[in-house]
N, C-alpha and C. Protein backbone atom coordinates (compact mmCIF):
# COMPACT_ATOMS: atom_id res chain seq x y z
N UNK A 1 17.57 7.08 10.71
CA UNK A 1 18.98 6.97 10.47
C UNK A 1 19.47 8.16 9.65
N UNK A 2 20.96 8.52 9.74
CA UNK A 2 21.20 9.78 8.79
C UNK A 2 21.50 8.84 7.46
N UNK A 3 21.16 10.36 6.61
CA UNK A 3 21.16 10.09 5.57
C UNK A 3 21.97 9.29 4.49
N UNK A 4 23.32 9.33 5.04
CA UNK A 4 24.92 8.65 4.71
C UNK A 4 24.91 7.21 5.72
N UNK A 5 24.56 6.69 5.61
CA UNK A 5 24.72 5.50 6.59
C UNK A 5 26.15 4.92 6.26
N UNK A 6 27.26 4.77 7.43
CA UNK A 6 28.34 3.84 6.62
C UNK A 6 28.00 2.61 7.60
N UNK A 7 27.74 1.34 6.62
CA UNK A 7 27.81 -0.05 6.92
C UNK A 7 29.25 -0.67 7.33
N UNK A 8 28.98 -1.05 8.50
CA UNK A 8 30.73 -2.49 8.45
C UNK A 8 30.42 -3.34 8.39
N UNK A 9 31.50 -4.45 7.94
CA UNK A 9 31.27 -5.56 8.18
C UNK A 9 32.92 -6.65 8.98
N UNK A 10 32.41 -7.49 9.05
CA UNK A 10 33.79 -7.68 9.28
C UNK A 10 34.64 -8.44 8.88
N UNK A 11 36.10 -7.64 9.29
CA UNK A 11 37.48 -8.15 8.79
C UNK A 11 37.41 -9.73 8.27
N UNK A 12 37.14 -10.77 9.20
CA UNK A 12 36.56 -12.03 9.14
C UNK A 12 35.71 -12.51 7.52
N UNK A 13 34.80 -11.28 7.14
CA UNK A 13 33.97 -11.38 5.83
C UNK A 13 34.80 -11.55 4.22
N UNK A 14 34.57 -12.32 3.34
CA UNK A 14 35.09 -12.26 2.37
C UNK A 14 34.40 -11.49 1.25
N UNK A 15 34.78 -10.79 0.03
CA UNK A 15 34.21 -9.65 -0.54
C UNK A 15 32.85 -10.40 -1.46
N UNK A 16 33.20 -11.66 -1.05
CA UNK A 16 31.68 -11.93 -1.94
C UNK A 16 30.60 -13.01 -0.61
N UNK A 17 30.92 -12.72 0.30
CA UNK A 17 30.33 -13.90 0.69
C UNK A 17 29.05 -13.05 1.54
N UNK A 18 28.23 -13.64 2.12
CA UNK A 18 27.36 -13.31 3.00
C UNK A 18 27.46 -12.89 4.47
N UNK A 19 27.36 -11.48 4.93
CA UNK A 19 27.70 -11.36 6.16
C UNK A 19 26.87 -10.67 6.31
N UNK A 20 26.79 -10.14 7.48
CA UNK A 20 26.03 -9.18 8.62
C UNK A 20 27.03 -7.98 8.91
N UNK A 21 26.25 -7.01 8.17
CA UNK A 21 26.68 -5.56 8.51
C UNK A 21 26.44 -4.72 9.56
N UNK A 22 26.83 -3.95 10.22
CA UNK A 22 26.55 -2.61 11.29
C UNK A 22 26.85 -1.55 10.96
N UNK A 23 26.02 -0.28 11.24
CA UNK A 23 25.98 0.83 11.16
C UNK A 23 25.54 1.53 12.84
N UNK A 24 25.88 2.50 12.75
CA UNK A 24 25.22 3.45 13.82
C UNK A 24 24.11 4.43 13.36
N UNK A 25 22.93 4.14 14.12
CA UNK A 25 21.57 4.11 14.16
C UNK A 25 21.46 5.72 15.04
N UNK A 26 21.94 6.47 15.35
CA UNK A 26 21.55 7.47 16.45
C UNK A 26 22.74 6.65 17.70
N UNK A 27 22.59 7.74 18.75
CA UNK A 27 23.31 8.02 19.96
C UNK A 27 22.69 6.45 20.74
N UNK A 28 21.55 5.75 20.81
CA UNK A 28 21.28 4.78 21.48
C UNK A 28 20.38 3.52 20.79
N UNK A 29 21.34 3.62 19.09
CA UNK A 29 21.13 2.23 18.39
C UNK A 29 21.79 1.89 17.41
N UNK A 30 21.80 0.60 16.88
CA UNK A 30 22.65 -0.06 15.95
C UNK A 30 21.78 -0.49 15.19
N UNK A 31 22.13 -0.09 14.05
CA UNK A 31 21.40 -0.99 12.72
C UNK A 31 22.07 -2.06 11.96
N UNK A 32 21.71 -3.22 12.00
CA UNK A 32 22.03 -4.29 11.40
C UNK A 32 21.24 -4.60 9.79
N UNK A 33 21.79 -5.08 8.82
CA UNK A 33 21.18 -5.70 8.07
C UNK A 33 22.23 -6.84 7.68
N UNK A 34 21.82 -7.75 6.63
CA UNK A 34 22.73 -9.10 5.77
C UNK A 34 22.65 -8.64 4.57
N UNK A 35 23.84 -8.59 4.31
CA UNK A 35 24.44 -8.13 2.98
C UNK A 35 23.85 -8.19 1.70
N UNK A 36 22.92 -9.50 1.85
CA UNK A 36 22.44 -10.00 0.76
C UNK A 36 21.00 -9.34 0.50
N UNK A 37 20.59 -9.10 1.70
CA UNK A 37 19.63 -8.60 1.74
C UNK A 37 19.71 -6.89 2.18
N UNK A 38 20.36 -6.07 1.27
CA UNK A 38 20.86 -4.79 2.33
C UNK A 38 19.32 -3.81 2.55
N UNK A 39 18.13 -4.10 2.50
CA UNK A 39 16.87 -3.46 2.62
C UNK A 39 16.10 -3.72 3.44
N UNK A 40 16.49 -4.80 4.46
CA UNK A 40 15.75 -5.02 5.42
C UNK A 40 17.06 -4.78 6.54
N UNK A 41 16.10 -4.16 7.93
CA UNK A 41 16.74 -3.15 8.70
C UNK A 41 16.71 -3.84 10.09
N UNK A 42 17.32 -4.12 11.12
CA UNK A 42 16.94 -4.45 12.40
C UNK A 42 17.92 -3.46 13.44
N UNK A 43 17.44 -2.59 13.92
CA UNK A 43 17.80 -1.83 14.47
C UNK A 43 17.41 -2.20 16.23
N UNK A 44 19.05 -2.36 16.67
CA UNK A 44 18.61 -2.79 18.87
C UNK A 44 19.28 -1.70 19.22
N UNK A 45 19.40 -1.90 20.64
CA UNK A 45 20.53 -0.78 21.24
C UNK A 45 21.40 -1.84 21.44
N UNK A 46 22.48 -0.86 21.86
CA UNK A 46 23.92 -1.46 21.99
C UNK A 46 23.84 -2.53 23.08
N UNK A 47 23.46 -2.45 23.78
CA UNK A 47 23.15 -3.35 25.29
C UNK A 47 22.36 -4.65 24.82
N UNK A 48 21.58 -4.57 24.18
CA UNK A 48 21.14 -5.95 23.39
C UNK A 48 22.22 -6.78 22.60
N UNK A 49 22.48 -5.83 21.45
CA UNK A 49 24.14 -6.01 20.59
C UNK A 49 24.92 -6.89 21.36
N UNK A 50 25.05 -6.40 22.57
CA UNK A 50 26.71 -6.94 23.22
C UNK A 50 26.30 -7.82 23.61
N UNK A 51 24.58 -8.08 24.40
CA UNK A 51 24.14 -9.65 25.19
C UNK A 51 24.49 -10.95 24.10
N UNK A 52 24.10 -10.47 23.28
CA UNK A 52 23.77 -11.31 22.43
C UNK A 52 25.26 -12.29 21.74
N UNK A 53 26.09 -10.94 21.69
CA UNK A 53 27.72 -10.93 21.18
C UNK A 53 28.09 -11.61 22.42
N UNK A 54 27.98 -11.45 24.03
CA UNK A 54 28.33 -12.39 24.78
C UNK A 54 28.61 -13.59 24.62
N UNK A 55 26.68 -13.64 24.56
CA UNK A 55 26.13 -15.11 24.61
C UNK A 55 26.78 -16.06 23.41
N UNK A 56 27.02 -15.17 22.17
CA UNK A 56 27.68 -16.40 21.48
C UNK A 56 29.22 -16.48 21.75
N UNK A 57 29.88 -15.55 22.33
CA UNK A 57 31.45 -15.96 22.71
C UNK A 57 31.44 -16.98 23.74
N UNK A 58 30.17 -16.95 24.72
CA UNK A 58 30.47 -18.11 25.37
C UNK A 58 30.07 -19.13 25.18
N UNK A 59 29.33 -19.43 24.61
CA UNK A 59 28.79 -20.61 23.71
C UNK A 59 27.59 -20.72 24.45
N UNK A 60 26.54 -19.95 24.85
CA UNK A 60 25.27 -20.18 24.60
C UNK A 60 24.28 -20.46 24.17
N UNK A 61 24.99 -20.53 22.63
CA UNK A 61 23.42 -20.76 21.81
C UNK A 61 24.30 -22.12 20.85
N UNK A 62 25.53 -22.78 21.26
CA UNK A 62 25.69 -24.19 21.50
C UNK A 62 24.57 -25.11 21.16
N UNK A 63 24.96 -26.15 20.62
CA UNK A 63 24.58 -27.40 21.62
C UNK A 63 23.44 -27.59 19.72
N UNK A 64 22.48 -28.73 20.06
CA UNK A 64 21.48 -28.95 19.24
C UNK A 64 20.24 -27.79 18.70
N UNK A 65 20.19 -27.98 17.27
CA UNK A 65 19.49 -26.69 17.06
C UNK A 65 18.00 -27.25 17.41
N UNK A 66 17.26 -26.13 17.96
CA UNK A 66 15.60 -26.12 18.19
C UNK A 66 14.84 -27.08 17.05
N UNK A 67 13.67 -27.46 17.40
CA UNK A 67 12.93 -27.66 16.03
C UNK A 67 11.71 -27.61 16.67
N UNK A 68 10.81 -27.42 15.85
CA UNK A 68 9.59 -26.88 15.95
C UNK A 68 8.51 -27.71 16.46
């Protein structure tokens, strides 16, 4: 990542609460971390990003949570 990383978060986020940030990672990735935790890194490409951003606009990941 360069050296200046600028993090977003979003509009939606309140200045103290817990959210999920983005940065740009290079030309073919996104770095994510949670606010709370700003030192741990998960870096996808954008094409993962957006499946995922789909899947929860359409309500894919809905319904009853998993259990083990």
């Amino acid at each position: 990542m360069a050296e200046k990383t600028i993090w977003q978060k979003s509009s939606y986020s309140q200045e103290e609460g817990e959210c999920v940030e983005l940065a740009a990672a290079g030309p073919a990735a996104v770095a994510l971390r949670e606010s709370e935790a700003p030192g741990t890194v998960l870096t996808v490409s954008p094409t993962a990003l957006g499946s995922l951003l789909s899947g929860v606009k359409n309500g894919e990941f809905d319904g009853p949570a998993l259990r083990a």
